[in-house]
Protein backbone atom coordinates (compact mmCIF):
# COMPACT_ATOMS: atom_id res chain seq x y z
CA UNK A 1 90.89 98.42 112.97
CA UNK A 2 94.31 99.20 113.13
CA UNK A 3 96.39 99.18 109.19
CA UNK A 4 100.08 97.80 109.30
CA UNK A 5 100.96 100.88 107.50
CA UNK A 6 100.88 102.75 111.18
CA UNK A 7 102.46 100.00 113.36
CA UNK A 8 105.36 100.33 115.52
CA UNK A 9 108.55 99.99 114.59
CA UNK A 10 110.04 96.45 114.01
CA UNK A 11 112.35 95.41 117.30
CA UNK A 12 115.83 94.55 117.05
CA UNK A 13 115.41 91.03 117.36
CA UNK A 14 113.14 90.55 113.92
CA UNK A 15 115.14 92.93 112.06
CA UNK A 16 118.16 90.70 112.65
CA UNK A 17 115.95 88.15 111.65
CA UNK A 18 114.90 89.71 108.69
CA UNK A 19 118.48 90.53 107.93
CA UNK A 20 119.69 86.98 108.07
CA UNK A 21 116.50 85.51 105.76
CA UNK A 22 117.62 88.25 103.59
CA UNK A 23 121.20 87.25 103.03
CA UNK A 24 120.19 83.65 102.63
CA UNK A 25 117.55 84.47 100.22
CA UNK A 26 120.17 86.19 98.30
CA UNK A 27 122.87 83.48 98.85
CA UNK A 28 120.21 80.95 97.63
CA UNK A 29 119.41 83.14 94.46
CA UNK A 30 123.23 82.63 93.11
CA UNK A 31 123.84 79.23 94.19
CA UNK A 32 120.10 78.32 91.95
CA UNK A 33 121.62 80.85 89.14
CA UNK A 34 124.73 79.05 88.95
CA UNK A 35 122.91 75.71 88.90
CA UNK A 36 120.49 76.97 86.08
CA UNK A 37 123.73 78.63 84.39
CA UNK A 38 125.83 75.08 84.57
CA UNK A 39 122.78 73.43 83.56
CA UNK A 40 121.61 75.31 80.80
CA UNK A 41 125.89 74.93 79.36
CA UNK A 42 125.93 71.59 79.59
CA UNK A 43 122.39 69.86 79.04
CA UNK A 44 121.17 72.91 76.90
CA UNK A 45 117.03 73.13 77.95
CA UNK A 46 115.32 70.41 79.82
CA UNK A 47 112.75 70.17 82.41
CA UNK A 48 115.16 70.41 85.25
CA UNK A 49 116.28 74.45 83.32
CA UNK A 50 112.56 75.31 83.76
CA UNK A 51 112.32 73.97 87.57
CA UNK A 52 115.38 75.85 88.33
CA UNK A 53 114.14 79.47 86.29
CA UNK A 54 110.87 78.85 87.99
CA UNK A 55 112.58 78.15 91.56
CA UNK A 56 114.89 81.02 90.84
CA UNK A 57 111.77 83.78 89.95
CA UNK A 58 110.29 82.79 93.55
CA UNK A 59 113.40 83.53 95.47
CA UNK A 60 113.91 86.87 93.41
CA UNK A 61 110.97 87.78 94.48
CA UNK A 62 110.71 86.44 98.32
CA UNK A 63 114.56 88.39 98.35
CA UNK A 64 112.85 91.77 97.06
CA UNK A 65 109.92 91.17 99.32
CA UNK A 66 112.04 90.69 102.72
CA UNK A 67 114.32 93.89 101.15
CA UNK A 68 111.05 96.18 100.63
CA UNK A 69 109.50 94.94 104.31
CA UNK A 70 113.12 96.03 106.12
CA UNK A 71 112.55 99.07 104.00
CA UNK A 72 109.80 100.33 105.54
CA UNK A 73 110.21 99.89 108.50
């Protein structure tokens, strides 16, 4: 059985790839921050603040996942 730990090197083409997801991930984290942030000014705490928190802790951590998989590679 072969572990992931030892495989090859990531090509070019999934790095990029990687790369992009990365930036949008990030680019998605602010725009969902500033939504939460305008939200949370003007309507104080609703249901619609907790989506967006929730929302905003899974792209956090799908951004730090893609980051710690380019990483390693």
């Amino acid at each position: 059985m072969t572990s992931t730990k030892y495989a090859d090197p990531m090509d070019p083409a999934t790095r990029r790839q990687l790369r992009f997801s990365l930036f949008l991930q990030g680019f998605a984290a602010l725009m969902i921050a500033l939504a939460l942030g305008v939200r949370l000014a003007n309507q104080m705490f609703d249901i619609w603040s907790i989506v967006f928190a929730v929302v905003l802790v899974l792209v956090i951590a799908a951004f730090l996942f893609t980051q710690r998989k380019l990483r390693s590679q």
